[in-house]
C-alpha atoms as a PDB file:
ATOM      1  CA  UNK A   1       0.988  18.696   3.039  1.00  0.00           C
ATOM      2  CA  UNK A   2      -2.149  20.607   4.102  1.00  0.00           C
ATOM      3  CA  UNK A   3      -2.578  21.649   8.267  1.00  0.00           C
ATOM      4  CA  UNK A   4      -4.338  18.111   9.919  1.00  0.00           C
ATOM      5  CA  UNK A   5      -3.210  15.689   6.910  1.00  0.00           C
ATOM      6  CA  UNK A   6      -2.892  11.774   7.074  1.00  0.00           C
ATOM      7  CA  UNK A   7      -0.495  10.407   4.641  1.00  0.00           C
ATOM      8  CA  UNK A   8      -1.914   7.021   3.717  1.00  0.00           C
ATOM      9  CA  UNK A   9       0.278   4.386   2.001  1.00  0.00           C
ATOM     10  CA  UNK A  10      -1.145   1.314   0.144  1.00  0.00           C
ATOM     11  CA  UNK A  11       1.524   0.849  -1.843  1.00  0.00           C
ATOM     12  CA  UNK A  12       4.872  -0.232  -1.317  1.00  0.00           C
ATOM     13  CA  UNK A  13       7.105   0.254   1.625  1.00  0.00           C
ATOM     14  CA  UNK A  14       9.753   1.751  -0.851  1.00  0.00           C
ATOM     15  CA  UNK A  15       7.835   4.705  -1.410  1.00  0.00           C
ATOM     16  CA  UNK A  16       8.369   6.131   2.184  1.00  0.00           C
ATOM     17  CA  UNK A  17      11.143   7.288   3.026  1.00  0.00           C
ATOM     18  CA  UNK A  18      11.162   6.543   6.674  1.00  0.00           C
ATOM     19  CA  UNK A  19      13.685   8.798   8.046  1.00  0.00           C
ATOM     20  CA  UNK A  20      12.068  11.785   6.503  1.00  0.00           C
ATOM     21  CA  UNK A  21       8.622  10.810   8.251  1.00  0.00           C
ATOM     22  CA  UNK A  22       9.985  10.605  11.264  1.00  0.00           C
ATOM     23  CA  UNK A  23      11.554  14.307  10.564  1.00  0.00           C
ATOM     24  CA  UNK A  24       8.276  14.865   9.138  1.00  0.00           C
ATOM     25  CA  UNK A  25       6.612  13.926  12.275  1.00  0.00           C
ATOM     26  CA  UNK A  26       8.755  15.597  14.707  1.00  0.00           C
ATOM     27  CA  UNK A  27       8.483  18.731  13.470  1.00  0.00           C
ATOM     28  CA  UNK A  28       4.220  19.026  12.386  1.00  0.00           C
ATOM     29  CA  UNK A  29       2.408  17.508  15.454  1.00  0.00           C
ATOM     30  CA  UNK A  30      -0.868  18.024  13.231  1.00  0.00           C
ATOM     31  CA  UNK A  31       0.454  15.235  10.651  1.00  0.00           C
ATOM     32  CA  UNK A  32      -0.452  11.751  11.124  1.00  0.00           C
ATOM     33  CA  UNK A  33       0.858   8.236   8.899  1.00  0.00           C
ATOM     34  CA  UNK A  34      -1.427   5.512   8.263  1.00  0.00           C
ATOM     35  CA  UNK A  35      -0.101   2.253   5.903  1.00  0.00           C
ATOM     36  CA  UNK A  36      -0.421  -1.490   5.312  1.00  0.00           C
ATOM     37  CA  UNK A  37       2.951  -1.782   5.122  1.00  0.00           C
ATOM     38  CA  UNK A  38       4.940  -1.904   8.561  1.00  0.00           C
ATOM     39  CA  UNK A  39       7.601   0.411   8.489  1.00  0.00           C
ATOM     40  CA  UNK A  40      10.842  -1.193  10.169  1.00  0.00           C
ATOM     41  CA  UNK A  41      10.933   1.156  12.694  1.00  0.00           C
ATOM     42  CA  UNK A  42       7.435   0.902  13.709  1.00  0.00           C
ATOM     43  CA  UNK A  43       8.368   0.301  17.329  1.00  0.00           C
ATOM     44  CA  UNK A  44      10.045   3.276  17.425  1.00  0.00           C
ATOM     45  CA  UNK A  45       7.420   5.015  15.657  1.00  0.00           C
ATOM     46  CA  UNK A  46       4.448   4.287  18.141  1.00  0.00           C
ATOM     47  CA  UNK A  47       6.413   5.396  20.819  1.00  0.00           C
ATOM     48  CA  UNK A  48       7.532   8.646  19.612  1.00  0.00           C
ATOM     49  CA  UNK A  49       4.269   9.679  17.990  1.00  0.00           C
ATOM     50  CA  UNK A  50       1.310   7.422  19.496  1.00  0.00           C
ATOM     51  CA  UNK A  51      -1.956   7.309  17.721  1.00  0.00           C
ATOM     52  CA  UNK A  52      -0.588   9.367  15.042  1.00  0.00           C
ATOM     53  CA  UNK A  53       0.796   6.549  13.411  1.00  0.00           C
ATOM     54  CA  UNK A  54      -0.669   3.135  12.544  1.00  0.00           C
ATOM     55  CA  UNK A  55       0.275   0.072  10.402  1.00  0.00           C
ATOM     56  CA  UNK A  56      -1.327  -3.666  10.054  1.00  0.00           C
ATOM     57  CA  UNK A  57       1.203  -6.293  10.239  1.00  0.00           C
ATOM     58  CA  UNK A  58       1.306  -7.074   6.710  1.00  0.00           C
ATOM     59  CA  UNK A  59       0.483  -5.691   3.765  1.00  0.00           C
ATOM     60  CA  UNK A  60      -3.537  -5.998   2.327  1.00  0.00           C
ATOM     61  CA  UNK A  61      -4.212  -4.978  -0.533  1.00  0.00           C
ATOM     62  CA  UNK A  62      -5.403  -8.366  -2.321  1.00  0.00           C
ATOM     63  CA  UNK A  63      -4.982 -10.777   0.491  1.00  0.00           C
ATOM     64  CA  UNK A  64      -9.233 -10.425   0.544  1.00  0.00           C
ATOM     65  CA  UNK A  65     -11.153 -13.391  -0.843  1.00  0.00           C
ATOM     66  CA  UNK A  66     -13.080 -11.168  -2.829  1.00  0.00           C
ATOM     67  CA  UNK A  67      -9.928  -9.550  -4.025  1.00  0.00           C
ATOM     68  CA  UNK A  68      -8.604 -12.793  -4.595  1.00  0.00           C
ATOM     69  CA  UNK A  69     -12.069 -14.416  -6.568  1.00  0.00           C
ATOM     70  CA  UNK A  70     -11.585 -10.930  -8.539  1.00  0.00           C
ATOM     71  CA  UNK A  71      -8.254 -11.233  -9.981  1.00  0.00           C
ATOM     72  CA  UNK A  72      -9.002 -14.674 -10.898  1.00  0.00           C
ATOM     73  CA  UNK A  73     -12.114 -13.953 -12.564  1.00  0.00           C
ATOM     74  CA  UNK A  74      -9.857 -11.687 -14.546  1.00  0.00           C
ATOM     75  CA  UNK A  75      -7.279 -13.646 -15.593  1.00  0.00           C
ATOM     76  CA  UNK A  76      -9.361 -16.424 -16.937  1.00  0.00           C
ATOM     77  CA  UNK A  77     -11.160 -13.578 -19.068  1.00  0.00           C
ATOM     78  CA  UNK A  78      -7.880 -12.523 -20.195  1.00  0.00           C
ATOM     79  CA  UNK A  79      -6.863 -16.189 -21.153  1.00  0.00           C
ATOM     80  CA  UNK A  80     -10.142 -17.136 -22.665  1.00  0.00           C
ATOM     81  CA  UNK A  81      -9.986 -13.308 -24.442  1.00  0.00           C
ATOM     82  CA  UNK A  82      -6.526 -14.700 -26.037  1.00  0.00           C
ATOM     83  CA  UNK A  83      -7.564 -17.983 -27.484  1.00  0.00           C
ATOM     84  CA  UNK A  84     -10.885 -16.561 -28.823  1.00  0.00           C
ATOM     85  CA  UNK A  85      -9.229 -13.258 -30.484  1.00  0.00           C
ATOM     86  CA  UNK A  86      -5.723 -13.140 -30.089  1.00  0.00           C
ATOM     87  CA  UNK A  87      -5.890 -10.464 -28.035  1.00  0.00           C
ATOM     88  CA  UNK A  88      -2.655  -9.791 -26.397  1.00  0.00           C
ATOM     89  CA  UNK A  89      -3.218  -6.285 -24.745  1.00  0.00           C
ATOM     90  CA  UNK A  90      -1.961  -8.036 -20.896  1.00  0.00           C
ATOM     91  CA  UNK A  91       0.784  -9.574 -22.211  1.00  0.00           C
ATOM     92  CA  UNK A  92       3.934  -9.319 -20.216  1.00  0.00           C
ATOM     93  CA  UNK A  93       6.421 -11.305 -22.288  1.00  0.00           C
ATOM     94  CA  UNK A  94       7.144 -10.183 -25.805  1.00  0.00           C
END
């Protein structure tokens, strides 16, 4: 990663390999970790490396109402889509 990055993870916890960004960490004092997903060594995390790391407690992503309203919104089109063309391009199940 570029001199004075922020690696920023919205997606799954999965995706990090924690050990490494702690290796990561230790050795470039410019990078810095940001996610919605709290690592389980956060603890240890904060201490080591301060503000350079930050989590929320849980993970975001749709837990908005507006996020929420939105996906609904979406699914009825989908649903409505179906029974009015047969339109199956969301189906899961085949």
């Amino acid at each position: 990663m570029p001199k004075g990055a922020c690696l920023v993870n919205t997606a799954r916890k999965e995706v990090i390999d924690e050990e490494g960004l702690m290796k990561a960490l230790e050795e470039r004092q410019d990078l810095k970790y940001i996610t919605d997903v709290m690592p389980d060594n956060y603890a240890e995390m904060k201490e080591k490396f301060g503000l350079r790391v930050f989590a929320t407690p849980k993970k975001m992503g749709a837990q908005t109402s507006e996020a929420n309203i939105n996906a609904g919104l979406a699914a009825a089109r989908q649903i409505v889509d179906y029974f009015a063309t047969g339109n199956t391009r969301f189906q899961v199940n085949k």
